[in-house]
Protein backbone atom coordinates (compact mmCIF):
# COMPACT_ATOMS: atom_id res chain seq x y z
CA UNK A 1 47.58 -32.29 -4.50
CA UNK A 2 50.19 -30.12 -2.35
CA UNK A 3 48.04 -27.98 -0.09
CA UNK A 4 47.89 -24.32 0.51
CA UNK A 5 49.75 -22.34 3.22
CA UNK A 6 48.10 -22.14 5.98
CA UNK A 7 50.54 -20.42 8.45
CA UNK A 8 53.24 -17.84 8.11
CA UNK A 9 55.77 -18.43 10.09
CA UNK A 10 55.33 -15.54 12.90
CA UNK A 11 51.86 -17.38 13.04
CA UNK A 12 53.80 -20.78 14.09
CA UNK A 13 53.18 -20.20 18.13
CA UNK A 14 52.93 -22.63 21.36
CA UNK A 15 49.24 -21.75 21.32
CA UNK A 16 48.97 -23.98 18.53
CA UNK A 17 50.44 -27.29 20.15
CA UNK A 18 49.05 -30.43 18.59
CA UNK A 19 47.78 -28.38 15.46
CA UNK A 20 48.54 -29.56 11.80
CA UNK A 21 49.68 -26.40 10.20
CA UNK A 22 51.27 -26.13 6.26
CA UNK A 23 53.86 -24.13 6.32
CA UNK A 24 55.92 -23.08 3.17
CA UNK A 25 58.98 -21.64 2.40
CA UNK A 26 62.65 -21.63 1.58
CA UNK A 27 65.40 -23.88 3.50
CA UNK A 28 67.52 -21.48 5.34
CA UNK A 29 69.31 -24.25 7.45
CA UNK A 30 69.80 -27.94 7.71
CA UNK A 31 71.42 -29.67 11.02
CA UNK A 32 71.94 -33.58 10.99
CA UNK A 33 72.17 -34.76 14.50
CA UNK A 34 72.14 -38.35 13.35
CA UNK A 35 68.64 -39.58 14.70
CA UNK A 36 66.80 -36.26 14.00
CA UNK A 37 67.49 -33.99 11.46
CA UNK A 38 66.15 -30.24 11.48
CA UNK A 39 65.42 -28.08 8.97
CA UNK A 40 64.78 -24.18 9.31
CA UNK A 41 62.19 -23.26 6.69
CA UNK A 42 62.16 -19.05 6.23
CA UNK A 43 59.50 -17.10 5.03
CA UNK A 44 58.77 -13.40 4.78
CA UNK A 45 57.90 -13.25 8.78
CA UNK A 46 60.79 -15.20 10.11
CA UNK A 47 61.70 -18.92 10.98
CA UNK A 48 59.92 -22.11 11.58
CA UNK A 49 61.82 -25.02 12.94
CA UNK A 50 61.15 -28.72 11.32
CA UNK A 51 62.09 -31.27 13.28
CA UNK A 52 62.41 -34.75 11.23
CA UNK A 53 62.79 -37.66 13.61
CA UNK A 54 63.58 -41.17 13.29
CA UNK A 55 60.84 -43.79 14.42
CA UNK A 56 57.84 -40.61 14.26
CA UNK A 57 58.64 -39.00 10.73
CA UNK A 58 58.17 -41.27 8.03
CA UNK A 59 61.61 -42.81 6.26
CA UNK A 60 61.03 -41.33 2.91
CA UNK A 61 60.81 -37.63 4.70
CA UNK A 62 64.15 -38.13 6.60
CA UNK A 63 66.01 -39.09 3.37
CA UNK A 64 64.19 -36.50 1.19
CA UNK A 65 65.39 -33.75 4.01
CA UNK A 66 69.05 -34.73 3.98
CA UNK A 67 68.83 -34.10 0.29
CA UNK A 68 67.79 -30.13 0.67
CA UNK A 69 70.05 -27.24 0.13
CA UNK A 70 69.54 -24.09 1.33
CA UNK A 71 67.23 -22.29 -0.70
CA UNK A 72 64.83 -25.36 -2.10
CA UNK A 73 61.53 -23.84 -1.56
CA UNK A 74 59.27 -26.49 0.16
CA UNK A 75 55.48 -27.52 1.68
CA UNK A 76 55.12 -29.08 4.34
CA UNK A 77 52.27 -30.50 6.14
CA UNK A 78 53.05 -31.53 9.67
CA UNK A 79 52.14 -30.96 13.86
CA UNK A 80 53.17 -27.78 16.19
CA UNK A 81 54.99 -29.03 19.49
CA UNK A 82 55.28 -26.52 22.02
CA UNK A 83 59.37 -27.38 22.91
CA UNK A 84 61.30 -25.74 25.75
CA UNK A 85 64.67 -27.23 23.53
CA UNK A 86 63.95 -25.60 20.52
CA UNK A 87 65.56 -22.34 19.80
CA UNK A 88 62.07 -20.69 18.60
CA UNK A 89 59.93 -22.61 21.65
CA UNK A 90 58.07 -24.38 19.11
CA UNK A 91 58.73 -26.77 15.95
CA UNK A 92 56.61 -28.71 13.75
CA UNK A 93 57.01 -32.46 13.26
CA UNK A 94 56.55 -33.33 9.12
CA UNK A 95 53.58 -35.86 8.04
CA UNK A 96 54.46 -34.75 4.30
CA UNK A 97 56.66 -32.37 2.54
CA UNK A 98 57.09 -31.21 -1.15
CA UNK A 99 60.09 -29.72 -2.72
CA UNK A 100 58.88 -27.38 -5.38
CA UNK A 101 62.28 -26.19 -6.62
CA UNK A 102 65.84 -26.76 -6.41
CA UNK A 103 68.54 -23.76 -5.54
CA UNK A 104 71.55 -23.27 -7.01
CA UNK A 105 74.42 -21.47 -4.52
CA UNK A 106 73.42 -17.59 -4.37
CA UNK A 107 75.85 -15.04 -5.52
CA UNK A 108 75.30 -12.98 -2.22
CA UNK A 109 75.81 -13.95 1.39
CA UNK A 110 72.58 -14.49 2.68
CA UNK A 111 73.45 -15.78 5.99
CA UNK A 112 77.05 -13.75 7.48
CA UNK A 113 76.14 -10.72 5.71
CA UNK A 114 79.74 -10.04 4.02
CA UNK A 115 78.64 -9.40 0.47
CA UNK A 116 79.60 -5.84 0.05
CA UNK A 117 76.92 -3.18 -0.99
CA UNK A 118 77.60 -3.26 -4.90
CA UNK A 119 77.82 -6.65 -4.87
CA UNK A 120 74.17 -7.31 -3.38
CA UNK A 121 72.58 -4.57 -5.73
CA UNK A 122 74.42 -6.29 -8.82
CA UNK A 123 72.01 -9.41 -8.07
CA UNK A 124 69.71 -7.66 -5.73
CA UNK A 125 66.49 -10.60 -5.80
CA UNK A 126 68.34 -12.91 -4.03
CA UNK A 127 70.50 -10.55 -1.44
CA UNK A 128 66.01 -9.06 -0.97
CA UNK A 129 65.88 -13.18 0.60
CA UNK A 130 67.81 -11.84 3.55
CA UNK A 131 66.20 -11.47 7.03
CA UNK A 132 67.86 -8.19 7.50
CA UNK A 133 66.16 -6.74 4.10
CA UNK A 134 62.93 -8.71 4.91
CA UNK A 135 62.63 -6.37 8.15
CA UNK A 136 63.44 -3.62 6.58
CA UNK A 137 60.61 -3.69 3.56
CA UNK A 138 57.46 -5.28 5.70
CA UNK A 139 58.44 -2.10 7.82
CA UNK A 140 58.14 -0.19 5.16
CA UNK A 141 54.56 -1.67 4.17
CA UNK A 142 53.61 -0.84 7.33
CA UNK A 143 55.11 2.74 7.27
CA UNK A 144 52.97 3.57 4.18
CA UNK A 145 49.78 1.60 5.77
CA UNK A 146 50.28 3.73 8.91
CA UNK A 147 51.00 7.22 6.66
CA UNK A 148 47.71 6.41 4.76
CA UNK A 149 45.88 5.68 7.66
CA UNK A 150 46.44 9.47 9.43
CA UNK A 151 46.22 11.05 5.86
CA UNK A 152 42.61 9.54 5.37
CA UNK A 153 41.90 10.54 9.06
CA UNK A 154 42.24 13.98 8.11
CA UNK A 155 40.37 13.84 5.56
CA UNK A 156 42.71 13.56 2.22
CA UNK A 157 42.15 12.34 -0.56
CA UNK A 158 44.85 9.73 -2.45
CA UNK A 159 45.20 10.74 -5.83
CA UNK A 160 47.38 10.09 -8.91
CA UNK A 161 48.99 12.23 -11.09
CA UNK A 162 50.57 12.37 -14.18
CA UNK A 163 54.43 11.34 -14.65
CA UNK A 164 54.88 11.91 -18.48
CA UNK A 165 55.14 15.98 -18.32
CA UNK A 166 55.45 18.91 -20.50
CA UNK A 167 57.71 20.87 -18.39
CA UNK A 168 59.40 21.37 -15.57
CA UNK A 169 57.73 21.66 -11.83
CA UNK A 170 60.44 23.26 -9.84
CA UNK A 171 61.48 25.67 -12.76
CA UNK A 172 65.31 24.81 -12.53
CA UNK A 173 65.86 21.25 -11.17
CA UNK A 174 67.01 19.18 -14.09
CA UNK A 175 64.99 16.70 -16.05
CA UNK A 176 64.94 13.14 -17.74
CA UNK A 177 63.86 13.43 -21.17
CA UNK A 178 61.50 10.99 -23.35
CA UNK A 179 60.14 10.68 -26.44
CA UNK A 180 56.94 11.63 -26.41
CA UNK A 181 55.62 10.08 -29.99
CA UNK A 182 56.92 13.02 -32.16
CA UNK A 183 57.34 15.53 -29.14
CA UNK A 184 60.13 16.44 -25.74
CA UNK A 185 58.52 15.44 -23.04
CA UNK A 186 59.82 14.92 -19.13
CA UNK A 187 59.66 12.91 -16.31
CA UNK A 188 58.12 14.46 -13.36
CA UNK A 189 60.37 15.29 -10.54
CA UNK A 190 57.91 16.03 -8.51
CA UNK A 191 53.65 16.18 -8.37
CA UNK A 192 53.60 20.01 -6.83
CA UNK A 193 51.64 21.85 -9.62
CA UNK A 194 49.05 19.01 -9.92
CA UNK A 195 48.58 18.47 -6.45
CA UNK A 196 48.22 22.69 -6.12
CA UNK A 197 45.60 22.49 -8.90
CA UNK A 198 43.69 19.68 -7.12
CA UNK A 199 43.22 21.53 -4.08
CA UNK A 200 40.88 23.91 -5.79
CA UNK A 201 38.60 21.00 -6.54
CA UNK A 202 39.69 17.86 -3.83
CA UNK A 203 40.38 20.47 -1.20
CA UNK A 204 42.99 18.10 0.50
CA UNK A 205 44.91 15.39 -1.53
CA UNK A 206 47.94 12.87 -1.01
CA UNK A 207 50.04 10.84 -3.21
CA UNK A 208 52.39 8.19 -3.59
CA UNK A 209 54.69 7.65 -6.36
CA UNK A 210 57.94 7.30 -7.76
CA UNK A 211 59.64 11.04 -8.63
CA UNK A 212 62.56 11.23 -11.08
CA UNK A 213 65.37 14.08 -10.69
CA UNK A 214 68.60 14.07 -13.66
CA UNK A 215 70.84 15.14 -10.74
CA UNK A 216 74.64 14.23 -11.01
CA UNK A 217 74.88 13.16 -7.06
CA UNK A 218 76.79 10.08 -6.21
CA UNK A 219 76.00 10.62 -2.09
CA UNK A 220 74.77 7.66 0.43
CA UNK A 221 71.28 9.89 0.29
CA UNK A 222 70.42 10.52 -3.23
CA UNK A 223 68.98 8.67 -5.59
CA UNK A 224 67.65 9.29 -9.56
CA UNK A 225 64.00 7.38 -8.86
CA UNK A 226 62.48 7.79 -5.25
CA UNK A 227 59.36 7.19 -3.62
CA UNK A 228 57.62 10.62 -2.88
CA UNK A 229 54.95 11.00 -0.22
CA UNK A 230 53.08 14.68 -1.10
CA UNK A 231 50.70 16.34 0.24
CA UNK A 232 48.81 19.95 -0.19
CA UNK A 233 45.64 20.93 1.56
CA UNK A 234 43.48 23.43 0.96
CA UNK A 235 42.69 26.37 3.82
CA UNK A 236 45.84 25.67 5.04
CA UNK A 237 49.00 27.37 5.85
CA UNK A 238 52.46 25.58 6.92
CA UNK A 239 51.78 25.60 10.59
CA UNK A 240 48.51 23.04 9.58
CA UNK A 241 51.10 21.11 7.47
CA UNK A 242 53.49 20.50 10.04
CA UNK A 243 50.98 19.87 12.74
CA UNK A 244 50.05 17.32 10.25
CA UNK A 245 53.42 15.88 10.28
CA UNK A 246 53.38 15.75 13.86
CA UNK A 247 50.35 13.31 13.59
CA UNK A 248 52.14 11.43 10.92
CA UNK A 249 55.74 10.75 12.44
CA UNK A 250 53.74 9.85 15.39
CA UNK A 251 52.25 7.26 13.97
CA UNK A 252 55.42 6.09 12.01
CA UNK A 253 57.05 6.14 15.48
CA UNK A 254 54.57 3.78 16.64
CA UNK A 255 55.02 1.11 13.85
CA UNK A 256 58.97 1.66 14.19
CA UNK A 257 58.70 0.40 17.88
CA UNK A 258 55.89 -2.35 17.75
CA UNK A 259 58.82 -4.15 15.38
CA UNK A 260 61.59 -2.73 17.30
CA UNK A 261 62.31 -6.52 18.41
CA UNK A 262 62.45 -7.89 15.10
CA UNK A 263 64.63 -5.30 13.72
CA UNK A 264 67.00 -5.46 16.02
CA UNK A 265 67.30 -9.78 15.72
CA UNK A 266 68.47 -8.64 12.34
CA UNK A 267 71.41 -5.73 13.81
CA UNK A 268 69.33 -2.77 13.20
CA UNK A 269 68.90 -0.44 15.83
CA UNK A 270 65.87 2.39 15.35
CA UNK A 271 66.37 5.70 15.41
CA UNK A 272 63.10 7.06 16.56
CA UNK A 273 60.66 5.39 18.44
CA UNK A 274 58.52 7.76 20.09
CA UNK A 275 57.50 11.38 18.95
CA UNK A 276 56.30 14.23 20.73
CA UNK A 277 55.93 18.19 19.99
CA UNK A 278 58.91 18.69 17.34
CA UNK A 279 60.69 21.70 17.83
CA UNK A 280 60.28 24.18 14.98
CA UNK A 281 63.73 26.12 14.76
CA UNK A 282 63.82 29.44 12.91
CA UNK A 283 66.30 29.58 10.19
CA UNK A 284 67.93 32.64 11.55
CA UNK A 285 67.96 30.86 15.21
CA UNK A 286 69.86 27.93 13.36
CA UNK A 287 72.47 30.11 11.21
CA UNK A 288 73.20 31.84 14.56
CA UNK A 289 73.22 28.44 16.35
CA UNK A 290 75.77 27.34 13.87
CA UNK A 291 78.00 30.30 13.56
CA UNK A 292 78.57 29.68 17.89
CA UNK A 293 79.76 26.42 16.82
CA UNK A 294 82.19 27.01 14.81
CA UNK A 295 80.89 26.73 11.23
CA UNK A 296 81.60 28.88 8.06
CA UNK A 297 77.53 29.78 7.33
CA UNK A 298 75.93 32.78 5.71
CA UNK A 299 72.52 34.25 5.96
CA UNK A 300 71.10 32.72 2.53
CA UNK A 301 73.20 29.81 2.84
CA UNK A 302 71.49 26.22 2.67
CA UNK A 303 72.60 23.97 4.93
CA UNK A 304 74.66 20.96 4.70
CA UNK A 305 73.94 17.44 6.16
CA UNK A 306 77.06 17.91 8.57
CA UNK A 307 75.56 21.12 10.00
CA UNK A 308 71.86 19.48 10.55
CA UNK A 309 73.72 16.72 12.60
CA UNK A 310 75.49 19.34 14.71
CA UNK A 311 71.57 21.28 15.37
CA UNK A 312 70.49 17.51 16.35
CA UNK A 313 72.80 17.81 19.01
CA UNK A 314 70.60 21.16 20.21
CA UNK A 315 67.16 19.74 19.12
CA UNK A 316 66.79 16.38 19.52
CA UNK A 317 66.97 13.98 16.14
CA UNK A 318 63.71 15.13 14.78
CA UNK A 319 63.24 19.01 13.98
CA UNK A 320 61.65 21.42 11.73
CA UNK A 321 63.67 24.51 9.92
CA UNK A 322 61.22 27.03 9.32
CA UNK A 323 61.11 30.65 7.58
CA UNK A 324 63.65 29.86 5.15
CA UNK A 325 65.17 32.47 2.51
CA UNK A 326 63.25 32.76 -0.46
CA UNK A 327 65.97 32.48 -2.39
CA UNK A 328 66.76 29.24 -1.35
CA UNK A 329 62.75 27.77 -2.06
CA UNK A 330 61.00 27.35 -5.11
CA UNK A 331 59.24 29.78 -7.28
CA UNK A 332 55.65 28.86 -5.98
CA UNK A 333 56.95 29.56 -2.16
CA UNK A 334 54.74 32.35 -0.07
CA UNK A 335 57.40 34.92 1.07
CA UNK A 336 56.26 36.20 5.13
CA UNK A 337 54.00 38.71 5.01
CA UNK A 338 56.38 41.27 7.20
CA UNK A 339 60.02 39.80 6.06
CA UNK A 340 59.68 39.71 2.31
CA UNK A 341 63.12 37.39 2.42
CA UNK A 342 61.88 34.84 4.14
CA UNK A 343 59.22 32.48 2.94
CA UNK A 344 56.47 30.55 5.18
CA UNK A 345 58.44 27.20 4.69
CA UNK A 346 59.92 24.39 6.54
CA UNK A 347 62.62 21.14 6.22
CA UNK A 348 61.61 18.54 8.75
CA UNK A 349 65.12 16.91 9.78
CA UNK A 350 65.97 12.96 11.07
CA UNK A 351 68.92 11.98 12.31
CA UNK A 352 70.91 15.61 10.33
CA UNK A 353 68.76 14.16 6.79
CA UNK A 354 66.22 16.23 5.25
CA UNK A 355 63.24 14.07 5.10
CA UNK A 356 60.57 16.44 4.47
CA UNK A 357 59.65 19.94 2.95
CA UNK A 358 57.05 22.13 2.57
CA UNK A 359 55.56 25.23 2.87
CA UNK A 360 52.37 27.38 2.27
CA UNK A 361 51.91 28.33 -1.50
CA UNK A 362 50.98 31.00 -3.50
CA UNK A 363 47.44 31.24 -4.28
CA UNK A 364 47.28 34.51 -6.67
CA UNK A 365 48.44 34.57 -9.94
CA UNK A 366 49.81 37.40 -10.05
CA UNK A 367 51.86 37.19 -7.05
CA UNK A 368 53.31 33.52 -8.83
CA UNK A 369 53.86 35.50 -11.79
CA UNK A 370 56.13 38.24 -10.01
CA UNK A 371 57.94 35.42 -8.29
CA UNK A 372 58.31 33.63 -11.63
CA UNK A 373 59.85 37.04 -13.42
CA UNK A 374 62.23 37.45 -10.61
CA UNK A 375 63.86 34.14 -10.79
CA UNK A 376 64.11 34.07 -14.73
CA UNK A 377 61.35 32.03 -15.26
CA UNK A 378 58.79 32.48 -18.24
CA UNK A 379 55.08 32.60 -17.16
CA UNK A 380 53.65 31.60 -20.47
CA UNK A 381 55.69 28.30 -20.27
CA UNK A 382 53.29 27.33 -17.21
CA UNK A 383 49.98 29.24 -18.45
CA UNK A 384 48.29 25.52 -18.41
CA UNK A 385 48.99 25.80 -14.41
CA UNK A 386 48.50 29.65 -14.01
CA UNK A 387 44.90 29.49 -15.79
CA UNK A 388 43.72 27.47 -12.48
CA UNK A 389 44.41 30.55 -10.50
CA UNK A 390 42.05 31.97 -12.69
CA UNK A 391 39.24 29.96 -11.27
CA UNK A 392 39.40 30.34 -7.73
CA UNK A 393 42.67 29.19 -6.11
CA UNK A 394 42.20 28.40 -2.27
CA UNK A 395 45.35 29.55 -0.05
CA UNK A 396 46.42 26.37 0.17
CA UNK A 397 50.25 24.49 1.75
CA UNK A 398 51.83 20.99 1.50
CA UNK A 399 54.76 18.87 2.02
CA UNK A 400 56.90 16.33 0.22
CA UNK A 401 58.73 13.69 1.80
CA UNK A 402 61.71 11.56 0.57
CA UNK A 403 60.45 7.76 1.70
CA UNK A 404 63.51 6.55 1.27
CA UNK A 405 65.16 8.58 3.17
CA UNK A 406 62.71 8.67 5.59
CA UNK A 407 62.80 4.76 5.85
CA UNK A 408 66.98 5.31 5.91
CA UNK A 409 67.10 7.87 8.75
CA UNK A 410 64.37 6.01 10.33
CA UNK A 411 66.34 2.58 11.05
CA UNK A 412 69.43 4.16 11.09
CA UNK A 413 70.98 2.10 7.39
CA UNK A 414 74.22 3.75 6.03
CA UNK A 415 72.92 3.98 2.58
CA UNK A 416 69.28 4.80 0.94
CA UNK A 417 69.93 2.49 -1.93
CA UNK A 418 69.22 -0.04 1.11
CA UNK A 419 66.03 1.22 1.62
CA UNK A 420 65.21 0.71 -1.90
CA UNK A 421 64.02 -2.83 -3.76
CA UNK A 422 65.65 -1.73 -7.12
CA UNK A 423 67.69 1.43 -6.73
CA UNK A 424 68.18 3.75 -9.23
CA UNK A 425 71.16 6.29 -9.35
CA UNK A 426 73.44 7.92 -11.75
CA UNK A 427 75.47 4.51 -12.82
CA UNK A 428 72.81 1.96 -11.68
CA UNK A 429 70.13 1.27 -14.44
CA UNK A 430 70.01 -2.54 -13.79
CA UNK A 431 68.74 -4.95 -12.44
């Protein structure tokens, strides 16, 4: 019977000299140094050296190891040496080994790392077996854990909402279509009139989830599918939200440089490892900021990625842009109570890449239904969301972030579609 894993192999430590481990995994390496042979077994948390040698590890083993290719997954049952030779300072002598399937040569370059970028996302499970992409996706399990984690210290709620929708939440971003049985439907580019109505009843509520937008982009930052972490709290305005954030990115921070030495074995360098007070820049402040240096920028403009990498140059990599023009927000946006064209919202910015945005909302209905007029939009297309203001809508604000790109700016990879298992963008629909 083979036996289970014990061990992974960031487990495999000196500490455990003279202890039979299992360890299992996939051969990423075989030496033959006549005598001994070693094999480098991989797993999801890094390497484990076996060392087969002649006159201590049984005949059979040594002749079944010289027969593995890289790839074979494989059990083995054996004894941790603490070794001041080995390149990982410990390796584990076999007593038995399995080989529970044969690989064939990958169509990616595991191991140099010159498969280009199409070329890896054309057979994308086997280019996931590298350590580089291994480091990059347990960080982002533990960016999510860690995001949860301050979310439920405040109090939030996780919650799901629907993806299948009716019509559009941002009233002029443009949608995926499905059949809906015998009925138009969409797919939901975003959760922000669900998670508004749930305030009135959850009071504060997060959620997770893949968000769709039909946008034509071909850029190294935008996708068609993305992982969306939103937020909206009730009793809050968008000062709470971002001193929200601040708890948040500290946190992420944190993760980011507890695995700071295992990302960079791998040749990625962190862009943020500790976070402070972020600066919260005025949008007039950075128009005027911008104009000094040179660039071509209106009042009303929005602002390109090239001009939030020049402010990071001011303000540090990681900054808010607050008080935008309402013209450039969302329907739902509160405007400032004494500067009608400029709303209480905010981008937060990594590395010149919007990463998050918010703002307070509007709670009346008749204020959303002005806004709604203004901008073209018909109010009894969204009476299913404007009867909950009927009820007793709580002044309420939020924030959606771009994971992705978040996880992108974060360790500093050229492209999000590397921060993404299975990416999705205007010509990629498989694998």
């Amino acid at each position: 019977m083979i036996p289970r894993k014990t061990h992974f192999a960031s487990e495999i430590t000196p500490e455990l000299h003279g202890r039979e481990v299992v360890v299992a995994g996939w051969v990423w390496e075989v030496r033959n140094l006549g005598r001994v042979k070693f094999v480098v077994l991989r797993d999801r948390e890094g390497f484990v050296q076996l060392t087969f040698k002649a006159g201590r590890t049984p005949d059979g083993l040594i002749s079944e190891a010289s027969r593995l290719n890289k790839e074979d997954v494989i059990v083995v049952r054996g004894i941790v040496e603490a070794s001041k030779i080995a390149k990982l300072g410990v390796e584990v002598f076999p007593l038995e080994m399995w080989v529970l399937a044969r690989a064939r040569a990958l169509p990616v370059d595991l191991w140099e790392g010159t498969s280009d970028l199409p070329t890896r996302l054309r057979h994308r499970a086997a280019d996931l077996k590298s350590p580089r992409n291994l480091a990059v996706f347990t960080t982002a399990s533990e960016i999510l854990r860690a995001i949860r984690e301050v979310l439920y210290a405040h109090r939030f709620v996780e919650v799901f909402t629907p993806k299948i929708i009716a019509t559009s939440t941002e009233g002029g971003a443009e949608l995926f279509t499905v059949l809906y049985f015998d009925r138009v439907a969409y797919l939901a580019q975003s959760p922000q009139l669900y998670k508004e109505q749930l305030t009135a009843s959850l009071e504060r509520v997060f959620e997770i989830a893949p968000a769709y937008r039909a946008e034509r982009h071909n850029t190294d930052y935008h996708l068609n599918e993305f992982i969306s972490v939103d937020g909206e709290g009730a009793f809050m305005d968008y000062n709470d939200v971002m001193d929200l954030l601040e708890d948040v990115m500290r946190s992420i921070a944190s993760v980011v440089a507890s695995r700071r030495d295992r990302l960079e074995r791998v040749g990625i360098k962190p862009t943020l490892e500790r976070v402070e007070k972020i600066p919260r820049v005025d949008y007039d402040e950075a128009v005027d900021r911008l104009r000094a240096l040179g660039y071509d920028v209106k009042w009303g403009d929005d602002l390109t990625v090239d001009m939030q990498k020049a402010l990071s140059k001011y303000y540090g990599p990681l900054y808010f842009i607050i008080n935008f023009p309402a013209s450039l927000r969302p329907f739902y946006t509160k405007r400032i109570d004494d500067d009608q064209r400029k709303t209480e919202s905010y981008d937060l910015i990594l590395d010149g890449i919007e990463i998050v945005s918010g703002a307070t909302r509007i709670h009346r209905r008749e204020d959303l239904e002005r806004e709604m007029r203004e901008r073209g939009l018909d109010p009894a297309a969204f009476e299913s969301h404007l009867s909950v203001f009927d009820w007793g809508m709580p002044p309420h604000a939020g924030f959606g972030m771009g994971f992705n790109r978040l996880l992108m700016s974060l360790l500093g990879l050229k492209n999000v579609r590397e921060a993404v298992l299975y990416p999705r963008d205007r010509y990629r629909l498989e694998p």
